[in-house]
Protein backbone atom coordinates (compact mmCIF):
# COMPACT_ATOMS: atom_id res chain seq x y z
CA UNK A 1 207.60 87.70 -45.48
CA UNK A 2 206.03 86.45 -42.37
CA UNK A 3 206.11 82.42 -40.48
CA UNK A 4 203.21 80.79 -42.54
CA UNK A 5 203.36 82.92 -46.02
CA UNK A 6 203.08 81.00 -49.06
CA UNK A 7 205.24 82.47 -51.66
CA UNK A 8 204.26 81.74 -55.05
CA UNK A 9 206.67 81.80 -58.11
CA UNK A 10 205.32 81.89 -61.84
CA UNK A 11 208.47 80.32 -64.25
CA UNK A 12 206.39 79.63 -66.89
CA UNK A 13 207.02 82.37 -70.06
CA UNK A 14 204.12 84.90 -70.76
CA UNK A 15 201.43 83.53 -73.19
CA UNK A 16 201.13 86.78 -74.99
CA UNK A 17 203.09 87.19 -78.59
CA UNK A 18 203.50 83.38 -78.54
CA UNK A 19 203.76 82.25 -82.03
CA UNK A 20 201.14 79.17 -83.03
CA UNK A 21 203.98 77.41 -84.53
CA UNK A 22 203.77 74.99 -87.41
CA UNK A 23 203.04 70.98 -86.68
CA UNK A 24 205.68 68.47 -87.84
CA UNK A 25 207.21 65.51 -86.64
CA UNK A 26 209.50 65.66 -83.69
CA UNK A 27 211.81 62.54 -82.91
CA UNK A 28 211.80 63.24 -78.96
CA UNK A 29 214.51 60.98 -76.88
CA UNK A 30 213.55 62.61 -73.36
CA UNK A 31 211.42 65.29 -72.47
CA UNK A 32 210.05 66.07 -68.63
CA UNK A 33 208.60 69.22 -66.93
CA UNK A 34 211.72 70.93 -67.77
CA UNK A 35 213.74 70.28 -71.09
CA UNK A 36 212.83 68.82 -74.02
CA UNK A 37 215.40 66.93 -76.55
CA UNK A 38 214.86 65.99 -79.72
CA UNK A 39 217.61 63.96 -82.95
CA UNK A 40 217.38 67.26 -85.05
CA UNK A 41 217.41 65.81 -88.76
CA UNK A 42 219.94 67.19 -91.57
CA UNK A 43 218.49 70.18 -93.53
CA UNK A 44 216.47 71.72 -90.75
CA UNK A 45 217.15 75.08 -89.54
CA UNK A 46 216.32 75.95 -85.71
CA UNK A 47 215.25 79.34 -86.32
CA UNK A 48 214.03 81.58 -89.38
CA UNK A 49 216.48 83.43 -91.49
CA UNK A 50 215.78 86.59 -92.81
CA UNK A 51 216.50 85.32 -96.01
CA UNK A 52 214.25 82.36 -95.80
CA UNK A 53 211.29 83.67 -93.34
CA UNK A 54 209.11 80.79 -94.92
CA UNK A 55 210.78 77.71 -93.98
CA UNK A 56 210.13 74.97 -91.44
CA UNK A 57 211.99 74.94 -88.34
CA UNK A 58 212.65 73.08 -85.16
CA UNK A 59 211.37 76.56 -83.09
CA UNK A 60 208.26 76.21 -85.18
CA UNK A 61 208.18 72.17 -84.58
CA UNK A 62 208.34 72.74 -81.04
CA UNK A 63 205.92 75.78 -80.79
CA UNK A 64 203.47 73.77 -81.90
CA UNK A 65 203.73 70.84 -80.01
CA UNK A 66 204.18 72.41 -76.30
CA UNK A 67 201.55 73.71 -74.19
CA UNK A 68 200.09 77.20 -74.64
CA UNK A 69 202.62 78.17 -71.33
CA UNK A 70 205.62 76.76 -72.42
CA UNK A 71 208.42 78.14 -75.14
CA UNK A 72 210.90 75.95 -76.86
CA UNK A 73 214.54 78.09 -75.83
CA UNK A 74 217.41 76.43 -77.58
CA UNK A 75 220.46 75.92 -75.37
CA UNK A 76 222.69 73.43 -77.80
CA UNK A 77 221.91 74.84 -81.35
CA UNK A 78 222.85 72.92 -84.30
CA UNK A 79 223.48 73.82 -88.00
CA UNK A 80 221.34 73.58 -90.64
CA UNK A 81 223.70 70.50 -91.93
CA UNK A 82 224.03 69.43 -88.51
CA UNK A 83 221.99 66.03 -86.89
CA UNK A 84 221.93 64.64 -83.59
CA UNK A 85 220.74 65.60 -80.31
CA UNK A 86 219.48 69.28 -79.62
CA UNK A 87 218.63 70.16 -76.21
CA UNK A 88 215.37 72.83 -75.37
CA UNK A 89 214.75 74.20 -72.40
CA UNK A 90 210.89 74.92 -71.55
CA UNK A 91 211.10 78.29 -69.87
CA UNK A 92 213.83 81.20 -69.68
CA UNK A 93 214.42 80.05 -66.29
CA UNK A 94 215.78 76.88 -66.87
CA UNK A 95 218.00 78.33 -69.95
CA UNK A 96 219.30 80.22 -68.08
CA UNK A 97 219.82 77.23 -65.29
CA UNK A 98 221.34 75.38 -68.38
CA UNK A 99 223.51 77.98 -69.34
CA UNK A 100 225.00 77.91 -65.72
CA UNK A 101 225.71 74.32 -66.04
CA UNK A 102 227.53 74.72 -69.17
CA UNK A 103 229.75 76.72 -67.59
CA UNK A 104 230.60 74.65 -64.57
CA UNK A 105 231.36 71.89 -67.24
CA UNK A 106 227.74 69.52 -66.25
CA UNK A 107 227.37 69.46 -69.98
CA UNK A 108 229.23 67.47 -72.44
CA UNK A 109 228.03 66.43 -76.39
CA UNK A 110 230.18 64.49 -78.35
CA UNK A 111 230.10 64.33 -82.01
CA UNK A 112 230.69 62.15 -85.00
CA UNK A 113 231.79 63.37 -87.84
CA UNK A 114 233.87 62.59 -91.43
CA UNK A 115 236.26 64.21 -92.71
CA UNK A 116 237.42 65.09 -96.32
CA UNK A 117 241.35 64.09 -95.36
CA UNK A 118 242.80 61.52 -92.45
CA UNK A 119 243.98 63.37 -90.13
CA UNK A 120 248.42 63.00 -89.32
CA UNK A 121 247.08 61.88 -85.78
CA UNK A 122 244.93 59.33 -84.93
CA UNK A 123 243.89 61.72 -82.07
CA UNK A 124 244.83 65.64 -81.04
CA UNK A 125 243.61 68.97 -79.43
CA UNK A 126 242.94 71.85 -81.33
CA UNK A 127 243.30 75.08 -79.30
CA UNK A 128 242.97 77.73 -81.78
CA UNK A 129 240.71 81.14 -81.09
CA UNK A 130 237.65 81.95 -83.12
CA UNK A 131 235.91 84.85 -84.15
CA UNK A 132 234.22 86.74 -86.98
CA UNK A 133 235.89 86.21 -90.90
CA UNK A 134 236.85 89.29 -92.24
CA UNK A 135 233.90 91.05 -94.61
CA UNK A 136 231.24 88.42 -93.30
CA UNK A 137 228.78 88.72 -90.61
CA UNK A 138 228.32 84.91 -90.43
CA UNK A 139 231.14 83.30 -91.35
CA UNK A 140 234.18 82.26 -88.59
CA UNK A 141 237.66 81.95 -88.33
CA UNK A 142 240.47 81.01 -86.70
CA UNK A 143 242.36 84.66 -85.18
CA UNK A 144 244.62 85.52 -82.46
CA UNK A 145 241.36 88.27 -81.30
CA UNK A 146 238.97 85.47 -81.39
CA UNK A 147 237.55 83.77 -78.33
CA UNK A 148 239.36 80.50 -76.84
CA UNK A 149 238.07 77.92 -78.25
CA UNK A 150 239.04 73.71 -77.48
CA UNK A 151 238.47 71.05 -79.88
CA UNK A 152 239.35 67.03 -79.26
CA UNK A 153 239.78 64.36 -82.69
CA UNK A 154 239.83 61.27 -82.46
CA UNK A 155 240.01 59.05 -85.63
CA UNK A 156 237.77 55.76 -85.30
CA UNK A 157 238.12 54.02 -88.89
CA UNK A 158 239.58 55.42 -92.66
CA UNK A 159 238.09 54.61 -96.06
CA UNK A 160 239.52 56.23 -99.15
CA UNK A 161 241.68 58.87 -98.09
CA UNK A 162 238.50 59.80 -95.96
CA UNK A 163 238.14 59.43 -91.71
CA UNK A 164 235.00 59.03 -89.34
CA UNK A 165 235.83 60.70 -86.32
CA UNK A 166 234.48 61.34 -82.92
CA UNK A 167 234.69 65.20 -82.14
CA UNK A 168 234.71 66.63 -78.51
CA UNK A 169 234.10 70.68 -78.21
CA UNK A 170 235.46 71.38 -75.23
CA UNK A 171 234.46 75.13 -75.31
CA UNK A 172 231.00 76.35 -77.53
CA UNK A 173 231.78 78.77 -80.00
CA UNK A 174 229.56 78.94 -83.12
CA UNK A 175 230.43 76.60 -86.12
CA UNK A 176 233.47 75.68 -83.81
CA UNK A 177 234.05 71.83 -85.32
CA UNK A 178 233.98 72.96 -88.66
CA UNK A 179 236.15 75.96 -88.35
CA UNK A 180 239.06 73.66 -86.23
CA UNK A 181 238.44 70.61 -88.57
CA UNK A 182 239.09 73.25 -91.28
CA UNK A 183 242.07 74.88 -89.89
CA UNK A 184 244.31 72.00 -89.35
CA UNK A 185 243.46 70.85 -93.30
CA UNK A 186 240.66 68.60 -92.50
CA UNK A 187 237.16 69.53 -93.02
CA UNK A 188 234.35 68.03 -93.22
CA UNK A 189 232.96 66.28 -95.96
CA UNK A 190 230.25 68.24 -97.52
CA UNK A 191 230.93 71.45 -96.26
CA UNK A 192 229.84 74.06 -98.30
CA UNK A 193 231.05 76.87 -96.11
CA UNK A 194 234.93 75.69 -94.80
CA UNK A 195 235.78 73.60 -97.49
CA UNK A 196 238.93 73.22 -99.98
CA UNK A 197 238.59 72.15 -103.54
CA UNK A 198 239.67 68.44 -103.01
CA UNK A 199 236.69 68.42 -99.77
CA UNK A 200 234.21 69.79 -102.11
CA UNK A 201 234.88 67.10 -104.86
CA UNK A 202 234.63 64.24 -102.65
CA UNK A 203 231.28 66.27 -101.75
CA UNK A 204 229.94 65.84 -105.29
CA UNK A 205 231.23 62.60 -105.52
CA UNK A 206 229.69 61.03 -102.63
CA UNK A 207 226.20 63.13 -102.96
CA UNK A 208 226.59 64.72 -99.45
CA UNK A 209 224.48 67.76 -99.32
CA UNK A 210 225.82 68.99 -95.94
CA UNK A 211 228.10 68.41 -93.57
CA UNK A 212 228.40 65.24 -92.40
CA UNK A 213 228.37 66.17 -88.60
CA UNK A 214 226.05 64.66 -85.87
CA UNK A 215 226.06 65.29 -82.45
CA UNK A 216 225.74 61.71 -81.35
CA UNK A 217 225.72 61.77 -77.19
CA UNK A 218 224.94 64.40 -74.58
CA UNK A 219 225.69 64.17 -71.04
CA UNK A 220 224.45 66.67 -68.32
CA UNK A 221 223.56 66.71 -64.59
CA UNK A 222 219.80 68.13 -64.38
CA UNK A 223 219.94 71.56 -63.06
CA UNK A 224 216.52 70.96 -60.88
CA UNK A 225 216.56 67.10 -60.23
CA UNK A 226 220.29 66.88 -59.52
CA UNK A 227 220.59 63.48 -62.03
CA UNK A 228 222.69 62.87 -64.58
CA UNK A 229 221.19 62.14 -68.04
CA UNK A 230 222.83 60.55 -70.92
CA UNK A 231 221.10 60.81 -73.93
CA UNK A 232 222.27 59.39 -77.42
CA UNK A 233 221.52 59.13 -81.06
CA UNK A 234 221.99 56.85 -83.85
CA UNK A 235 224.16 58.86 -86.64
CA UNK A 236 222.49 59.65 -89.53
CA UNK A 237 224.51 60.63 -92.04
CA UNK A 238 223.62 61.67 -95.74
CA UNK A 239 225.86 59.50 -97.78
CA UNK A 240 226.52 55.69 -98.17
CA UNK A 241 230.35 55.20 -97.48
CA UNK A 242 229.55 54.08 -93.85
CA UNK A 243 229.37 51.27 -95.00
CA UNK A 244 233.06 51.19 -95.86
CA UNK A 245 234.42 52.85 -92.77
């Protein structure tokens, strides 16, 4: 490079192979150049399974709605079950600038959540590794091999033997909340994967068809802007006993 060059730097993700996508309606609390994010609803996957390459999903959602030279890249994936805010990057080059953030700690989510059981403690840490379950490829676990994983509780409000809680990952491992919540005797209500028979009756009883898990607030210090955003979600849970708690 010589005084005077103008270098030019294409971010933007290669138009060919880009999938049409399929329209449907996006709740979007704050998009700009950048990142999009969106209050994911309960029942949605973000990507297509293998066994179910026909269903609607937020990646096909989002295909559809961005520009021809733009691609939806998931940084905070949710669960099928899951609601709340989901966070998209536009290009590989700012997932990957989220990624860095994440690991600096310039990206926090909290959670609400209820559980099946009221926790001993109104509030705790849960520092208990995670990996794969033995004989499953998608299932997790709590093992001394896992990876480190950090969970914070903290009860808000009880109603029958149930608690609504506000959940803090401190660490990202897959299905993380739900695996913790599980471990220490407390899962969520409505899980169909980490569940105990007692969870899975109150389940039934109270019509949940998932878990009943929504990431409610994100915080994060824009990786190109430098500001701090703080974006936040009404829950939406799938049963009625909010009401009561």
């Amino acid at each position: 490079l010589a005084l005077g060059d103008v270098l030019s730097i294409q971010l933007s993700d290669p138009e060919e192979g880009r999938p049409k996508g399929k329209a449907a309606k996006l709740d979007i609390l704050y998009e700009d150049e950048w990142l999009i994010i969106i209050n994911k609803p309960a029942g949605i996957a973000v990507h297509s399974s293998t066994n179910e390459p026909n269903m609607d999903t937020v990646e096909d959602a989002l295909y559809a709605y961005l520009p021809r030279d733009e691609r939806p890249h998931p940084v905070s994936r949710l669960d099928r079950g899951t609601t709340g805010v989901m966070t998209v990057a536009k290009c590989g080059y700012m997932h990957a600038q989220m990624k860095r953030i994440m690991g600096q700690g310039q990206f926090e989510k909290r959670y609400l959540a209820i559980l099946s059981r009221v926790p001993e403690k109104a509030e705790g840490i849960i520092d208990a590794p995670i990996g794969m379950a033995e004989n499953s490829h998608y299932k997790r676990a709590v093992r001394p091999d896992g990876s480190p994983a950090v969970s914070e509780y903290r009860v808000l409000s009880t109603f029958s033997g149930m608690a609504l809680c506000e959940l803090h990952p401190r660490t990202g491992r897959t299905h993380q909340l739900r695996v913790h919540m599980a471990h220490i005797g407390h899962p969520l209500l409505g899980d169909t994967r980490y569940f105990t028979a007692e969870s899975a009756n109150l389940a039934a009883q109270y019509h949940a068809p998932y878990h009943q898990l929504c990431a409610v607030k994100l915080s994060l210090i824009h990786p190109i802007t430098g500001k701090t955003l703080e974006i936040a979600c009404t829950p939406d849970f799938s049963v009625d006993i909010l009401f009561h708690l």
